[in-house]
C-alpha atoms as a PDB file:
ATOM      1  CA  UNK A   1     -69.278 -13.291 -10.541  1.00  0.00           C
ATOM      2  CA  UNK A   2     -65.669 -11.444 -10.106  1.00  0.00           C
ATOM      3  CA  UNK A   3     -63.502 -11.349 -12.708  1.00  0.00           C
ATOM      4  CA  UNK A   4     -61.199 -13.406 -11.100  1.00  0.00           C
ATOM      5  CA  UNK A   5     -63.789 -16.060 -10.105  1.00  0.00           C
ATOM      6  CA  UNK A   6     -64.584 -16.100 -14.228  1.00  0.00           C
ATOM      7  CA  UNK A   7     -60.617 -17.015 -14.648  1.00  0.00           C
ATOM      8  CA  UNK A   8     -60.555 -19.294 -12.097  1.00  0.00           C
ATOM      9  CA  UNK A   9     -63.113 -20.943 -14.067  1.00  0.00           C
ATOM     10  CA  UNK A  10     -61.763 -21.184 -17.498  1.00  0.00           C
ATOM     11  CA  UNK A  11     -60.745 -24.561 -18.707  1.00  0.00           C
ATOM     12  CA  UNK A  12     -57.866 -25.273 -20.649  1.00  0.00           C
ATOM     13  CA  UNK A  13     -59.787 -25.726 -23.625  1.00  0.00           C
ATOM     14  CA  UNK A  14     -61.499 -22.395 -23.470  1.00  0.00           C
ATOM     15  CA  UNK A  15     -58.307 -21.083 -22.762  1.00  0.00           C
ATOM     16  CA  UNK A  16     -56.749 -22.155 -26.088  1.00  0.00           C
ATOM     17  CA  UNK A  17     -59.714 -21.029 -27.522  1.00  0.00           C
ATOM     18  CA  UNK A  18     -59.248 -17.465 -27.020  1.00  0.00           C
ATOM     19  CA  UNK A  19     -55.503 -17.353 -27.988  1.00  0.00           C
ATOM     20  CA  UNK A  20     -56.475 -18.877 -31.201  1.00  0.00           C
ATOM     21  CA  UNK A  21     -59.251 -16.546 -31.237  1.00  0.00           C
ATOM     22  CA  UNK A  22     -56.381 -13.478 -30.585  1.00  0.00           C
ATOM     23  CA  UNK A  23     -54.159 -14.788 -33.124  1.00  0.00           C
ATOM     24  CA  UNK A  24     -56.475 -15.474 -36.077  1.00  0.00           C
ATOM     25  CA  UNK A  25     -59.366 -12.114 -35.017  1.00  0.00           C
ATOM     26  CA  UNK A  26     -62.207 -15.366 -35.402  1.00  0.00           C
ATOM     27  CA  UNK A  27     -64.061 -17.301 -32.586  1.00  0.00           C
ATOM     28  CA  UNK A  28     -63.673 -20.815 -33.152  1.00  0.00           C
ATOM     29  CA  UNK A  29     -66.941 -21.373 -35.158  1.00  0.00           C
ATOM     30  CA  UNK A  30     -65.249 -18.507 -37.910  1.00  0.00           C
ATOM     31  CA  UNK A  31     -67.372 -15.009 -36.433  1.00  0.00           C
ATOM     32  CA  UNK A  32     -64.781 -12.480 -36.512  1.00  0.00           C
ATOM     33  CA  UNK A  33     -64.024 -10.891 -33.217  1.00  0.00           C
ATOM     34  CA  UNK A  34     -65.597  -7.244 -33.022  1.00  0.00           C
ATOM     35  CA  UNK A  35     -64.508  -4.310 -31.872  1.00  0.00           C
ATOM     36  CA  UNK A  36     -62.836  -4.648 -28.081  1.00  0.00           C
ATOM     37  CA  UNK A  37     -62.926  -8.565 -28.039  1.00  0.00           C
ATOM     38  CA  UNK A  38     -59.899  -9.311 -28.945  1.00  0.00           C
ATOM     39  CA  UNK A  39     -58.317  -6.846 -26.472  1.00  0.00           C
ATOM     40  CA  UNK A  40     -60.633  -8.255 -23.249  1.00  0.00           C
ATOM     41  CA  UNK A  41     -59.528 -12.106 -24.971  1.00  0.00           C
ATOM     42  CA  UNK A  42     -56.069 -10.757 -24.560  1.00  0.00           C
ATOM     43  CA  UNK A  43     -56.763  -9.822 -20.739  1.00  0.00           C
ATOM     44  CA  UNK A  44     -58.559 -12.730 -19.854  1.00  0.00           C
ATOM     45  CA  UNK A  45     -55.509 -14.685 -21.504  1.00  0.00           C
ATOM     46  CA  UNK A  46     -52.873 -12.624 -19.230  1.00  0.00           C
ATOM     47  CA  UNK A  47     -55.034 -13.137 -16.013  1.00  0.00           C
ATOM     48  CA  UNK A  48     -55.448 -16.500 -16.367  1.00  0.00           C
ATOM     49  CA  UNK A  49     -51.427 -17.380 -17.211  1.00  0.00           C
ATOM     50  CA  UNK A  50     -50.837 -15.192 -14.146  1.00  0.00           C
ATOM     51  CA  UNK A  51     -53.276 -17.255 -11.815  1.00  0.00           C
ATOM     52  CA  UNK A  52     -52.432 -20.587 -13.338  1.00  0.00           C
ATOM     53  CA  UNK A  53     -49.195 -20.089 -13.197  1.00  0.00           C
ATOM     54  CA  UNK A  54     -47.787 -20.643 -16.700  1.00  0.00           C
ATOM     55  CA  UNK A  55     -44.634 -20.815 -16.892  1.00  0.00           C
ATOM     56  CA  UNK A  56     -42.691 -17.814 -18.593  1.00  0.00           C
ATOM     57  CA  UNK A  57     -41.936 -19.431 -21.656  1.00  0.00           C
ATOM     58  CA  UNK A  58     -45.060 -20.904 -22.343  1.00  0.00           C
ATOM     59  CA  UNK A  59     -46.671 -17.593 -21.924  1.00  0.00           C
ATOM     60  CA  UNK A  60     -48.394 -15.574 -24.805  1.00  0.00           C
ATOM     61  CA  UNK A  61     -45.625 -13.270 -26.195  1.00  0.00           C
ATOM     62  CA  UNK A  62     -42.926 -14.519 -24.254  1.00  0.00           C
ATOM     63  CA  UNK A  63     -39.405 -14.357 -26.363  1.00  0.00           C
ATOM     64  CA  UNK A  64     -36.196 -16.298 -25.675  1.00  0.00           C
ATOM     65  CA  UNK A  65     -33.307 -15.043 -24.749  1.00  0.00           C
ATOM     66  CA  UNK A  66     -35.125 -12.102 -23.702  1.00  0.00           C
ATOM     67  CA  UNK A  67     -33.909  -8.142 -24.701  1.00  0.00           C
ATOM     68  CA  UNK A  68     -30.157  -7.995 -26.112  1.00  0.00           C
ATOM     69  CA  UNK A  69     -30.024  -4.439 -25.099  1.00  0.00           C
ATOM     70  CA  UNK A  70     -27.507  -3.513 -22.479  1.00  0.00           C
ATOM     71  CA  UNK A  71     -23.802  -2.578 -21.729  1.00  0.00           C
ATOM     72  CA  UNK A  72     -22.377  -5.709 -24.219  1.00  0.00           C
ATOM     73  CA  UNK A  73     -24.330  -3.486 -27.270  1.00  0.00           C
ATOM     74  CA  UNK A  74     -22.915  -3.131 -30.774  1.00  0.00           C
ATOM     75  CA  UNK A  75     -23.850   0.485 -30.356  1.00  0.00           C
ATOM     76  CA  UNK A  76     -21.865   2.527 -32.384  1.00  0.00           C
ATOM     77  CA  UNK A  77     -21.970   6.883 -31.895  1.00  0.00           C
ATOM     78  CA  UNK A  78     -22.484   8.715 -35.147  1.00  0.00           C
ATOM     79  CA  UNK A  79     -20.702  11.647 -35.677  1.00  0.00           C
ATOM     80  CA  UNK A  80     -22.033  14.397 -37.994  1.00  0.00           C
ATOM     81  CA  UNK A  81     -19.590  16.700 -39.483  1.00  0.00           C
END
């Protein structure tokens, strides 16, 4: 089995499983996560938003209103004397 034919196979259940399961760093039944699980969780997560397609704002770590950086900046140039 391909990784993608694994994603195409997760449910939505098992889906909201493993966010919870990035979030808190515990499985569902309370085992922590060990070492590397929560980063392949986090993968698997991604993959299956992308293929599903999820929309932006529903997506794990999506922000709104996006990045205030730009021209229209409060930047202000200090000036050491």
């Amino acid at each position: 089995m391909t990784l993608e034919q694994l994603i195409q196979s997760l449910t939505p259940e098992v889906y909201e499983n493993l966010k919870n399961a990035v979030a808190t760093g515990r499985w569902p039944n309370g085992i922590a996560l060990k070492e590397g699980q929560r980063e392949l969780c986090m993968q698997a997560i991604l993959h299956y938003e992308n293929s599903h397609d999820i929309p932006a704002e529903q997506r794990v770590g999506y922000i709104a209103g996006g990045c205030k950086s730009g021209d229209d900046d409060d930047t202000q140039t200090l000036t050491l004397q």
